[in-house]
C-alpha atoms as a PDB file:
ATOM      1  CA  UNK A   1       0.000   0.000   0.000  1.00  0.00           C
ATOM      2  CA  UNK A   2       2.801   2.447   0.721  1.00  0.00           C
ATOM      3  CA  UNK A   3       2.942   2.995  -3.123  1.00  0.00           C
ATOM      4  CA  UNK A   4      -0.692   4.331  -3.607  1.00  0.00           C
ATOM      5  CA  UNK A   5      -0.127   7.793  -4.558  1.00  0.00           C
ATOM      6  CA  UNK A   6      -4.082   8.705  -5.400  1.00  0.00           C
ATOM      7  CA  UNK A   7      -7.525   7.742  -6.546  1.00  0.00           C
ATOM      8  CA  UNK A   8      -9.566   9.981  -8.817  1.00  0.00           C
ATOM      9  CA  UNK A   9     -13.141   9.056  -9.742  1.00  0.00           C
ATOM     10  CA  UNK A  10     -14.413   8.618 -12.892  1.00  0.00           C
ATOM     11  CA  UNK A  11     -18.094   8.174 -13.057  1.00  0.00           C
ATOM     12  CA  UNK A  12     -18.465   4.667 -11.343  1.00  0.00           C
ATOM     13  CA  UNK A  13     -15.190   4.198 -11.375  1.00  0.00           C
ATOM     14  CA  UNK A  14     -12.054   4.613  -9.736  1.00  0.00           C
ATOM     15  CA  UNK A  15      -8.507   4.745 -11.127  1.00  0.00           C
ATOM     16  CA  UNK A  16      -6.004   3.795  -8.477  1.00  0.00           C
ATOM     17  CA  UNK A  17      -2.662   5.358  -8.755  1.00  0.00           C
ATOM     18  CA  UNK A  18       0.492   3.660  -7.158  1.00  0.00           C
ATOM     19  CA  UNK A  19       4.402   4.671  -8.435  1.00  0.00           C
ATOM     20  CA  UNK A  20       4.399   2.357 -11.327  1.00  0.00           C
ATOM     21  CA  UNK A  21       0.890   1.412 -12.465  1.00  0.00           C
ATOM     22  CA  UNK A  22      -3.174   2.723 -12.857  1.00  0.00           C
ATOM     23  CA  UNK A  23      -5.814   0.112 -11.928  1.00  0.00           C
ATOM     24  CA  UNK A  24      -9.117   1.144 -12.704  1.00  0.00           C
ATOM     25  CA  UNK A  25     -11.984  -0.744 -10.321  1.00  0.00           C
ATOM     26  CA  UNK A  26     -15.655  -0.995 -10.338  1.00  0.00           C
ATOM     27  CA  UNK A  27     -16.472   1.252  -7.382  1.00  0.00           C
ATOM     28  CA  UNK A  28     -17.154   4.660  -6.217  1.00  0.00           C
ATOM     29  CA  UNK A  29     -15.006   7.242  -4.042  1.00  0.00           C
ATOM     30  CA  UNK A  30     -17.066   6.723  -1.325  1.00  0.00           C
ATOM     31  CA  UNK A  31     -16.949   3.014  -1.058  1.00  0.00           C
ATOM     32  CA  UNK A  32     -13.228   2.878  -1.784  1.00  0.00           C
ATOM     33  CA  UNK A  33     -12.099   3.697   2.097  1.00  0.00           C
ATOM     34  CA  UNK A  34     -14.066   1.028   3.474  1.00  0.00           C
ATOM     35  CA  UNK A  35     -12.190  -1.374   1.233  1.00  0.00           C
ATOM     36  CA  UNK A  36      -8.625  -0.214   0.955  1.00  0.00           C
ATOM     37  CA  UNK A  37      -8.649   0.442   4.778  1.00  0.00           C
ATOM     38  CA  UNK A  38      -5.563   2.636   4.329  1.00  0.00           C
ATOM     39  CA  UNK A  39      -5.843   5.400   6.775  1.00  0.00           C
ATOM     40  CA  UNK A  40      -3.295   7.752   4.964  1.00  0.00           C
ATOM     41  CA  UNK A  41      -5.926   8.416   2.082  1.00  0.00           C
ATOM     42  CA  UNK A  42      -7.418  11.414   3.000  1.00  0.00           C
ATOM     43  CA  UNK A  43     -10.518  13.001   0.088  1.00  0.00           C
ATOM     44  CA  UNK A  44      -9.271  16.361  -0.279  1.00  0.00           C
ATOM     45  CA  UNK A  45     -11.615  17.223  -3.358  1.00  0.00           C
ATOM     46  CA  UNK A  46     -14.966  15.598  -4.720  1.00  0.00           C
ATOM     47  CA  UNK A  47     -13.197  13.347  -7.570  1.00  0.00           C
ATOM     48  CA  UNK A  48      -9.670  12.765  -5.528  1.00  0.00           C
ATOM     49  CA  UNK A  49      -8.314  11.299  -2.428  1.00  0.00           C
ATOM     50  CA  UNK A  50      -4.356  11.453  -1.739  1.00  0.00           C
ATOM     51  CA  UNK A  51      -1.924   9.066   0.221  1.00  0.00           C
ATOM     52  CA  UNK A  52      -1.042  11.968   2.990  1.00  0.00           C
ATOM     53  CA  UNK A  53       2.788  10.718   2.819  1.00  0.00           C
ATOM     54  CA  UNK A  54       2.671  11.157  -1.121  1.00  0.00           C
ATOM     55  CA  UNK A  55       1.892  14.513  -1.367  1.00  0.00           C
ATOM     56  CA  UNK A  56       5.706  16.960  -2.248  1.00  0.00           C
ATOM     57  CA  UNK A  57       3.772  20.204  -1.694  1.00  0.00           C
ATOM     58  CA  UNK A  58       0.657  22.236  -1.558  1.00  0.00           C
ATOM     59  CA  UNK A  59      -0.924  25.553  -1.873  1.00  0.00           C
ATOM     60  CA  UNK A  60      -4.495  26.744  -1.106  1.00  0.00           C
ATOM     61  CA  UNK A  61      -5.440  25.524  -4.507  1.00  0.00           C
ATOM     62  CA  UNK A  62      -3.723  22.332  -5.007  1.00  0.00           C
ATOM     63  CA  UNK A  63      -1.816  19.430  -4.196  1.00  0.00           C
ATOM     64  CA  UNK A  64       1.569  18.047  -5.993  1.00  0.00           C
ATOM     65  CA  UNK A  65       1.855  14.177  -5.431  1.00  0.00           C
ATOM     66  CA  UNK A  66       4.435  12.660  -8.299  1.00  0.00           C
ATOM     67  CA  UNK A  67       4.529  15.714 -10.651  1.00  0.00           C
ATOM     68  CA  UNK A  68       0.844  15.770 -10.683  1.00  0.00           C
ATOM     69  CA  UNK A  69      -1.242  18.529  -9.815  1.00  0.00           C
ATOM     70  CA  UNK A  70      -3.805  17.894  -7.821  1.00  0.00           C
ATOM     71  CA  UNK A  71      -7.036  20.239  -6.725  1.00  0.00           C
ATOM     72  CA  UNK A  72      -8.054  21.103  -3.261  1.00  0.00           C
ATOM     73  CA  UNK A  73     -11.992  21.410  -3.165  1.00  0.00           C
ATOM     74  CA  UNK A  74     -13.328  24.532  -1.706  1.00  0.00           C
ATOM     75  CA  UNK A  75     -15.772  21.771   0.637  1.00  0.00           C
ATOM     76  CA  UNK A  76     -12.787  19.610   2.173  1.00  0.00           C
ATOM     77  CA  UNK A  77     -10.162  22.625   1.972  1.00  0.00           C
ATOM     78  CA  UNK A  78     -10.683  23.113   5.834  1.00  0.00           C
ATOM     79  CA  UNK A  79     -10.135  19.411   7.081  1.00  0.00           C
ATOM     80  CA  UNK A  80      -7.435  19.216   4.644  1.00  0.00           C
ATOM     81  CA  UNK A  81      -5.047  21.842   5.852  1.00  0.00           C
ATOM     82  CA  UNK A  82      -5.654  20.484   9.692  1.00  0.00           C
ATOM     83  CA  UNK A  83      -4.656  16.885   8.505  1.00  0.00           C
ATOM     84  CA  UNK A  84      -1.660  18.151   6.474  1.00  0.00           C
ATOM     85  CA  UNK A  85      -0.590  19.976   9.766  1.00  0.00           C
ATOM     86  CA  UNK A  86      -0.738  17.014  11.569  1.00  0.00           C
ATOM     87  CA  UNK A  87       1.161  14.749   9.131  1.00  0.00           C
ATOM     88  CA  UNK A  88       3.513  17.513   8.832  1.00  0.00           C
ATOM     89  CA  UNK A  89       4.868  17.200  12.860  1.00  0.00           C
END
């Protein structure tokens, strides 16, 4: 698990990123966490969820995780920045 990276949605779909391959599985965002049971995936936008440890940088806007920009939704900005504090200490 340490190389998940992220999972973006796509429709009912998710595409699982990890360093060296995309899966693609028959589920939803919101049933993913209940099946991965990897707490460092935090949602941090409506279509993504990042691996906490994966992520090189941030702004208010976005996320970098592996050279790829990620956005920061306006609804799960707030719980975002006080779980990137955390991981950050």
């Amino acid at each position: 698990m340490s190389d998940l990276l992220f999972v973006e949605a796509d429709n009912n779909y998710v595409n699982i990123i990890t360093t060296d391959k995309k899966l693609t599985v028959c589920l939803s965002l919101n049933q993913l966490p209940e099946k991965l049971h990897f707490k460092q995936l935090d949602r941090i936008h409506r279509s993504f969820a990042v691996n906490m440890n994966a992520i090189q940088s941030f702004n208010k806007q976005q996320v970098i995780v592996n050279k790829t920009e990620i956005p920061i939704g306006s609804t799960t900005a707030k719980s975002f920045y006080g779980t990137s504090i955390l991981h950050s200490k």
